[in-house]
N, C-alpha and C. Protein backbone atom coordinates (compact mmCIF):
# COMPACT_ATOMS: atom_id res chain seq x y z
N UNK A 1 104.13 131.48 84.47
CA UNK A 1 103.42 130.28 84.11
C UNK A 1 103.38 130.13 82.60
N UNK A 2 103.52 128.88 81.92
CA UNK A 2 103.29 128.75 80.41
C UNK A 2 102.03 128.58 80.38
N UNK A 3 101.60 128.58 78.83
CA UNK A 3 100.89 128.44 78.23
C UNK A 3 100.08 126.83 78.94
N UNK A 4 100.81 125.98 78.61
CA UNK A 4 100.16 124.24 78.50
C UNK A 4 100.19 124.00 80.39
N UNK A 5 100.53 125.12 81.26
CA UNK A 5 100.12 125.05 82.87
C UNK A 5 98.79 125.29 82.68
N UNK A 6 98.71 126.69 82.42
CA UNK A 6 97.03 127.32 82.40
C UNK A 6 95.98 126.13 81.70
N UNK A 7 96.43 125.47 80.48
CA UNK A 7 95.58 124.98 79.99
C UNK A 7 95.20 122.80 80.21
N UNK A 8 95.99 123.37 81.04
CA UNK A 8 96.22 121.42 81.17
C UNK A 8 95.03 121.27 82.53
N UNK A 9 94.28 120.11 82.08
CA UNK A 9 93.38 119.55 82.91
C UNK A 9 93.55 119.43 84.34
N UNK A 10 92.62 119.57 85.65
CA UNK A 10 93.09 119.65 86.88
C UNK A 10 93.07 117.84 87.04
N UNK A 11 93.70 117.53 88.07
CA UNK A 11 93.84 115.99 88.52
C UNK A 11 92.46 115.25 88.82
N UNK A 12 91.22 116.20 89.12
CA UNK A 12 90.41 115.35 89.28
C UNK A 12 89.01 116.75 88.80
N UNK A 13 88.06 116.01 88.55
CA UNK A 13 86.86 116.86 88.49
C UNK A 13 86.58 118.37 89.37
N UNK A 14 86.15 118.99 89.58
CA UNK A 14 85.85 120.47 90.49
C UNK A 14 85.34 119.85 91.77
N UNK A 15 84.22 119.06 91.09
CA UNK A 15 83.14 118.14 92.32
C UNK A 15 83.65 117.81 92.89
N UNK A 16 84.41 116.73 92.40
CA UNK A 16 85.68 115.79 93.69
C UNK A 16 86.48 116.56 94.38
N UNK A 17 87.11 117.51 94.00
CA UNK A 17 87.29 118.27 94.81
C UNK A 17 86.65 119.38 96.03
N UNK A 18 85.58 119.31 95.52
CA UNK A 18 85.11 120.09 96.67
C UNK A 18 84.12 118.98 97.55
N UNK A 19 83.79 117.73 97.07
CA UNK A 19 83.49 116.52 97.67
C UNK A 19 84.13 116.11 98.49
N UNK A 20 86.00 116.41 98.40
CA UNK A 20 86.73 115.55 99.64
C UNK A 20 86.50 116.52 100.76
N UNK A 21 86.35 118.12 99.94
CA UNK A 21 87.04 118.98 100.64
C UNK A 21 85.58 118.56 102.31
N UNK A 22 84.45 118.75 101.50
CA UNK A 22 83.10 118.53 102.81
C UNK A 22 83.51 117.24 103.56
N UNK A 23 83.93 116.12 102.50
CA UNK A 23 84.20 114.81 103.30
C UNK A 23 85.29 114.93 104.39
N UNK A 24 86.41 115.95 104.17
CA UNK A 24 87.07 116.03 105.72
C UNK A 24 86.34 116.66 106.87
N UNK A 25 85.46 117.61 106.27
CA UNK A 25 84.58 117.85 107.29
C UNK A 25 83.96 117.64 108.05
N UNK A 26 83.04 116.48 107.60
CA UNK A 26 82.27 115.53 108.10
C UNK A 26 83.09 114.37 109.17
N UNK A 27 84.07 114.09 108.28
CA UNK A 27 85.44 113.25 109.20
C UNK A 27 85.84 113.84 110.49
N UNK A 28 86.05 114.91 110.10
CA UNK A 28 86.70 115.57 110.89
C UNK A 28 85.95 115.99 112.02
N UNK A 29 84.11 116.22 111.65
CA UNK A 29 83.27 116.58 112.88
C UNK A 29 82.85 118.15 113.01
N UNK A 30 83.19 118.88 111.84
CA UNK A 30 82.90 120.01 111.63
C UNK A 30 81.30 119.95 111.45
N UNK A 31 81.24 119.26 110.11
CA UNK A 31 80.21 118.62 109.94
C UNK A 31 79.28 117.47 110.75
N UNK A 32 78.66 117.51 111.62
CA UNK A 32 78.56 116.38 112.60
C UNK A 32 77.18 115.99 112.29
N UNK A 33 76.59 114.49 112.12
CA UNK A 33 75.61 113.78 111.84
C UNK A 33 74.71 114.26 112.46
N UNK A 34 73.49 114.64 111.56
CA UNK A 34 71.97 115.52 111.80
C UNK A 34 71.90 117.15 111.53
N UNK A 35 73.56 117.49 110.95
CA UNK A 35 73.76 119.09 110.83
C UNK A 35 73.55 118.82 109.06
N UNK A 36 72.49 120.49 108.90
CA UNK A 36 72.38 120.61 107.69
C UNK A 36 73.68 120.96 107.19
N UNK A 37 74.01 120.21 105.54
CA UNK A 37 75.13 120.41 104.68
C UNK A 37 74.51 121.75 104.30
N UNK A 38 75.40 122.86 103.79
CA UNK A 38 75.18 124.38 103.05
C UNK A 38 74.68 124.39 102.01
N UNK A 39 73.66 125.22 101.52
CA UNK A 39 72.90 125.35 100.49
C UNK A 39 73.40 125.03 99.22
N UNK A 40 72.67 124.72 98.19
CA UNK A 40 72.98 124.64 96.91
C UNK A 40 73.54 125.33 96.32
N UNK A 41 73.12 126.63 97.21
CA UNK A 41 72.89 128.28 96.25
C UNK A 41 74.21 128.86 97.36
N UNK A 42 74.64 128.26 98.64
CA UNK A 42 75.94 128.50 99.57
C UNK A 42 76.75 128.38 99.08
N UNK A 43 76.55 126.99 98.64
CA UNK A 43 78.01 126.39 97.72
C UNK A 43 78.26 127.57 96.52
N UNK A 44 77.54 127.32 95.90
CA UNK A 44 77.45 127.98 94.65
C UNK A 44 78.11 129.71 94.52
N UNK A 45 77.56 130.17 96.22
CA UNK A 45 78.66 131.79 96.37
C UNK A 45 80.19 131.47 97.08
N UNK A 46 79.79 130.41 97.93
CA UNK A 46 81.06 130.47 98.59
C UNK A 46 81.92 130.20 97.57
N UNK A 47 81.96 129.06 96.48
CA UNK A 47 83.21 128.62 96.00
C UNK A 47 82.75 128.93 94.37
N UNK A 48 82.35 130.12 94.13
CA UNK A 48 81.81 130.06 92.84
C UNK A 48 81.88 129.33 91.26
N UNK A 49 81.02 128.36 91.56
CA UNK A 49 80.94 127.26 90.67
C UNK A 49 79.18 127.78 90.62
N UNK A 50 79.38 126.74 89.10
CA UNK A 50 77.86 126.43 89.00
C UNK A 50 76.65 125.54 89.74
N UNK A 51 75.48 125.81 89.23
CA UNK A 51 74.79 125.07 90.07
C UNK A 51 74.87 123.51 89.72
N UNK A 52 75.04 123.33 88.65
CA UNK A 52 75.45 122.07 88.29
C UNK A 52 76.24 121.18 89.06
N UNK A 53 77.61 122.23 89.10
CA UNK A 53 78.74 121.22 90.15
C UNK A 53 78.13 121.59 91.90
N UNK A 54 77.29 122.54 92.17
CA UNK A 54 77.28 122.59 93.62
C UNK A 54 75.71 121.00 93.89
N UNK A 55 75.66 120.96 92.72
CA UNK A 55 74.66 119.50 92.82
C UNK A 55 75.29 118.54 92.66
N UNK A 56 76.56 118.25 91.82
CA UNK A 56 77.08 116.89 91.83
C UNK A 56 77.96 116.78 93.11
N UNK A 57 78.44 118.08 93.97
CA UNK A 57 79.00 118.09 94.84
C UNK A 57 78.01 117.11 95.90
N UNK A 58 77.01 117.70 96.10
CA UNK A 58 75.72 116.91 97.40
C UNK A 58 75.38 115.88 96.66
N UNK A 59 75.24 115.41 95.79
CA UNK A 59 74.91 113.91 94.92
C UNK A 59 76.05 112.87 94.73
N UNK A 60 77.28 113.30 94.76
CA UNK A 60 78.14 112.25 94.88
C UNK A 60 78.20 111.92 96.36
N UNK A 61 78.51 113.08 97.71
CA UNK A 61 77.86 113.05 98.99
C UNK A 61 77.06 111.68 99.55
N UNK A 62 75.67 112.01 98.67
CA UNK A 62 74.68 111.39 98.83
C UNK A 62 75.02 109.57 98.51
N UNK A 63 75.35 109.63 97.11
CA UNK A 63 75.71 108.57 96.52
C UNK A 63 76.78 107.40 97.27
N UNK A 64 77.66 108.60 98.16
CA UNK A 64 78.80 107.64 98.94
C UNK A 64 78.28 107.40 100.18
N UNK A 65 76.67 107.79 100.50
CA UNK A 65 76.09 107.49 101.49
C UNK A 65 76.44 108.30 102.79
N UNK A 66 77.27 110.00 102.58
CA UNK A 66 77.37 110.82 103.82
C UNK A 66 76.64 111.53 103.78
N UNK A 67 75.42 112.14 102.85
CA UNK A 67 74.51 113.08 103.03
C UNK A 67 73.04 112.31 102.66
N UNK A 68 72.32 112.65 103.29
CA UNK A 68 70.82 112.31 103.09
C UNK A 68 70.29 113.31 102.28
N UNK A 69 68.99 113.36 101.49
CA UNK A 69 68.49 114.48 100.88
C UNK A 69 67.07 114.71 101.77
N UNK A 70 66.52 115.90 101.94
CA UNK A 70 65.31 115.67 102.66
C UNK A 70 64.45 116.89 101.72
N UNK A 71 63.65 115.96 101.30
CA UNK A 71 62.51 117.14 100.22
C UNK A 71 62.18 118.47 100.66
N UNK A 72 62.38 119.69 100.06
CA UNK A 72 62.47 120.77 100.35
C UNK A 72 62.85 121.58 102.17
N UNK A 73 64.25 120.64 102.02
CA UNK A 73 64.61 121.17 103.39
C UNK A 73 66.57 121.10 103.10
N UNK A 74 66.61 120.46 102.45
CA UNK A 74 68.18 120.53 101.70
C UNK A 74 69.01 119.10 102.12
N UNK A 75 70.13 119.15 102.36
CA UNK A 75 70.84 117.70 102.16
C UNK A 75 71.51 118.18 103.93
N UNK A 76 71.41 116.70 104.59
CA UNK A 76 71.86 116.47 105.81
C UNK A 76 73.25 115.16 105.78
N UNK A 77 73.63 115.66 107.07
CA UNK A 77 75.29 114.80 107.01
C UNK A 77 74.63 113.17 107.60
N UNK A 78 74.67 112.21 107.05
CA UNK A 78 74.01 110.85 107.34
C UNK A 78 74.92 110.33 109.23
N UNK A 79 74.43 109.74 109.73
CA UNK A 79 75.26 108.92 110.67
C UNK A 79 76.48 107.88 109.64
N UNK A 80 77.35 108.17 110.63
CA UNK A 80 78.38 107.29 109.87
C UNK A 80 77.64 105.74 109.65
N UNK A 81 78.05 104.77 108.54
CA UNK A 81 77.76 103.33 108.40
C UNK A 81 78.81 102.53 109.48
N UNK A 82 78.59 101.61 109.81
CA UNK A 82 79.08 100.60 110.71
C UNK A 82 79.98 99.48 109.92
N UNK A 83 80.87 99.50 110.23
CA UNK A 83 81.75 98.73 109.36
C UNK A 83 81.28 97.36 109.28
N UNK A 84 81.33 97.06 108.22
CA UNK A 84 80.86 95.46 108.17
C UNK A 84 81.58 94.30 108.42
N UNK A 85 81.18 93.77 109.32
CA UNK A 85 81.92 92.06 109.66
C UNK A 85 82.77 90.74 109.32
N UNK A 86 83.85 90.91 109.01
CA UNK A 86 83.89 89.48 108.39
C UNK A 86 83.16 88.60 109.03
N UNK A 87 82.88 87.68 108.02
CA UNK A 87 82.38 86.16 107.83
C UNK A 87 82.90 85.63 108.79
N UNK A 88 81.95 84.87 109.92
CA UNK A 88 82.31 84.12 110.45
C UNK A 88 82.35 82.60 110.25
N UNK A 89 83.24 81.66 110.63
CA UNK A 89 82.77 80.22 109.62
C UNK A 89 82.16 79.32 111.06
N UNK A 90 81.18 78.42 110.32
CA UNK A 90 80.07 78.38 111.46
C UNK A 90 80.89 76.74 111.71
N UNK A 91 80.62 76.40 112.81
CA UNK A 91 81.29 75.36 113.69
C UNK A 91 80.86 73.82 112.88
N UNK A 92 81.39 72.90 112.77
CA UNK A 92 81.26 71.42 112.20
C UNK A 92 80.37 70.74 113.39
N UNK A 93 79.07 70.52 112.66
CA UNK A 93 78.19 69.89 113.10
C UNK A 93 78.44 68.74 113.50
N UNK A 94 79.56 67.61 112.56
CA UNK A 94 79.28 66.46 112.99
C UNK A 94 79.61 65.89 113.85
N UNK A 95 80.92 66.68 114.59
CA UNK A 95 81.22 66.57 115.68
C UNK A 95 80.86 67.38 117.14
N UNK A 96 80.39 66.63 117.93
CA UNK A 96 79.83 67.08 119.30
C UNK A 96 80.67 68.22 120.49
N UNK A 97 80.53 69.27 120.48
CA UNK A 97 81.04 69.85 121.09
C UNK A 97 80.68 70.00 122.65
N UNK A 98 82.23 69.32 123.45
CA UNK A 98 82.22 68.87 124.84
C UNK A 98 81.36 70.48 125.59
N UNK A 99 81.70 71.36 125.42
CA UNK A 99 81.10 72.66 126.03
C UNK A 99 79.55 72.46 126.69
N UNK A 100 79.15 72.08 125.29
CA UNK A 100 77.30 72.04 125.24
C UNK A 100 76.90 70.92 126.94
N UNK A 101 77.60 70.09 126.93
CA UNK A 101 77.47 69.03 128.09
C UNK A 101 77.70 69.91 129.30
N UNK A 102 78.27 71.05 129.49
CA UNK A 102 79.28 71.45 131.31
C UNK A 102 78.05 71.51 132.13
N UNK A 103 78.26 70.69 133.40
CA UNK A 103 77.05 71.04 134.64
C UNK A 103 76.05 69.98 133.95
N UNK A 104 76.00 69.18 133.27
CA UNK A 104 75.21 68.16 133.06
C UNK A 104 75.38 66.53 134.14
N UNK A 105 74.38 66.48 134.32
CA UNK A 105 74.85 65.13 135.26
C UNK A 105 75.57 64.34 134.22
N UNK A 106 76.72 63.77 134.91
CA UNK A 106 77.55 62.71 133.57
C UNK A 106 77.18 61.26 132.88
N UNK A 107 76.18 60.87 133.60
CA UNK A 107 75.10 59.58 133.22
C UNK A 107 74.20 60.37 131.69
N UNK A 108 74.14 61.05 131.86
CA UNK A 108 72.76 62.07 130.93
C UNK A 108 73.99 62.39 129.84
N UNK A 109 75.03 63.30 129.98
CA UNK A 109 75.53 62.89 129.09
C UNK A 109 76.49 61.88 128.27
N UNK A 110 76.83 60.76 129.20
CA UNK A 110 77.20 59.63 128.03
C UNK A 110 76.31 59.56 127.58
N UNK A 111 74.81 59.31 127.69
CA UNK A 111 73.41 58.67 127.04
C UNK A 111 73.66 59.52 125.62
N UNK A 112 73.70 61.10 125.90
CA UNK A 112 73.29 61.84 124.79
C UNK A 112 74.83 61.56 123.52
N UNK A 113 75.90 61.48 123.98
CA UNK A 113 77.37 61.41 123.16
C UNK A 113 76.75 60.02 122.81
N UNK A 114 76.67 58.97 123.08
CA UNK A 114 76.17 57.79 122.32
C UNK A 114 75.07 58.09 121.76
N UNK A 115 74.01 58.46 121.68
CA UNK A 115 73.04 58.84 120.86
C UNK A 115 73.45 59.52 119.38
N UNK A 116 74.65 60.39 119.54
CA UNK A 116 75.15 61.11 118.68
C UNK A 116 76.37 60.28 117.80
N UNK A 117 76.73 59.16 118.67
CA UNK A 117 78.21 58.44 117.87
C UNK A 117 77.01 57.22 117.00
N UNK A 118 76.02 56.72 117.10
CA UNK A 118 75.32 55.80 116.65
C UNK A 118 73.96 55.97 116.60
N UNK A 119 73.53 55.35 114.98
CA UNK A 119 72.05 55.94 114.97
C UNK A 119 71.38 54.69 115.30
N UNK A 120 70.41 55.01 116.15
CA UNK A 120 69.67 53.57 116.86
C UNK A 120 68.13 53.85 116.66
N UNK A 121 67.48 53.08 116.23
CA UNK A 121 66.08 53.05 115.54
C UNK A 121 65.27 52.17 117.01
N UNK A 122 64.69 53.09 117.45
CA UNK A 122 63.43 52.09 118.38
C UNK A 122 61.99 52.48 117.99
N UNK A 123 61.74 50.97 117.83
CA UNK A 123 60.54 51.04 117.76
C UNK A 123 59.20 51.04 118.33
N UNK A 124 58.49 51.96 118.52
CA UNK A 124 57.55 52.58 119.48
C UNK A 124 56.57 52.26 119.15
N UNK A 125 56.13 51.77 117.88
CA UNK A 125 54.28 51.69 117.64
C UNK A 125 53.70 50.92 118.01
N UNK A 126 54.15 49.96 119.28
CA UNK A 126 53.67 49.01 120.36
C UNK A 126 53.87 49.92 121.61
N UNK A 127 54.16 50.56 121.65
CA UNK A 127 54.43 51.40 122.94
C UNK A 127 52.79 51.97 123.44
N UNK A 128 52.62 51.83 124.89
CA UNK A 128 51.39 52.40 125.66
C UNK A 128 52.04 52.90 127.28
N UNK A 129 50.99 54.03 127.32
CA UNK A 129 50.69 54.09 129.27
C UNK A 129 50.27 53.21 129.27
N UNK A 130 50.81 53.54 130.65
CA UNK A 130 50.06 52.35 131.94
C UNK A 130 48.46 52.68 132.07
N UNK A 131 48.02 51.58 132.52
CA UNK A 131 46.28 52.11 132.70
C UNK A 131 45.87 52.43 133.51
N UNK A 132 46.85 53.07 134.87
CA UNK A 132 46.39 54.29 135.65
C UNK A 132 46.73 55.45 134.58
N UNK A 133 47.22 55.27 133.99
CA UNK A 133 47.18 56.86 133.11
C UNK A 133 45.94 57.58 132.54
N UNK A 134 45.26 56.57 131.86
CA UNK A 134 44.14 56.35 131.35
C UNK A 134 42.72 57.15 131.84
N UNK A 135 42.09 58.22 131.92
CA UNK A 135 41.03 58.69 132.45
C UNK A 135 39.47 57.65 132.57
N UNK A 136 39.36 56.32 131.98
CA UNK A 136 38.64 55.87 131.99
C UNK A 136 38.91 54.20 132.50
């Protein structure tokens, strides 16, 4: 090996690396949602690094939303997130959609499709029951 091998920078941080390495884990089901992730102080013998990186290891984790932290009990593997939805585009109001009518008597709905093709103003403030309706 030369000189400028030994001394040339690795491709990515220590963390990230040992971040993907848990993230196949978890993928993979080694790690399975509600199982405690390995100690601070695990990490820290198994792959001897500092405590520093065995924290940015569970904090980037955390940050990408696969580990939870739980106050003096250590960091847990989260349930996976649910992929999110495209946008659906919502239907044009101004036109009447034949569907809404099926199993309607067909008198009831011409009334309602003309109601909807023309705006018609009646005027009601002469309007009464009949005076059997009337309790008195």
């Amino acid at each position: 090996m030369s000189v400028t091998e030994l001394t040339s920078p690795p491709a990515q941080p220590l963390y990230r690396t040992l971040a993907d390495h848990y993230l196949g884990a978890i993928r993979s089901g080694v790690l399975a949602p509600g199982e405690r992730m390995p100690s601070v102080r695990m990490l820290m013998r198994t792959h001897a690094v500092s405590l520093s990186t065995a924290l940015q290891v569970c904090r980037h984790l955390e940050a990408e939303g696969w580990l939870e932290a739980r106050e003096r009990s250590g960091y847990f593997v989260r349930q996976p997130r649910r992929a999110l939805l495209a946008p659906v585009k919502e239907p044009e109001v101004s036109t009447p959609d034949p569907a809404a009518y099926v199993g309607v008597h067909a008198r009831v709905s011409a009334i309602v499709a003309r109601g909807q093709q023309a705006t018609v103003h009646v005027d009601l403030s002469g309007a009464s029951g009949a005076a059997a309706l009337y309790p008195a």
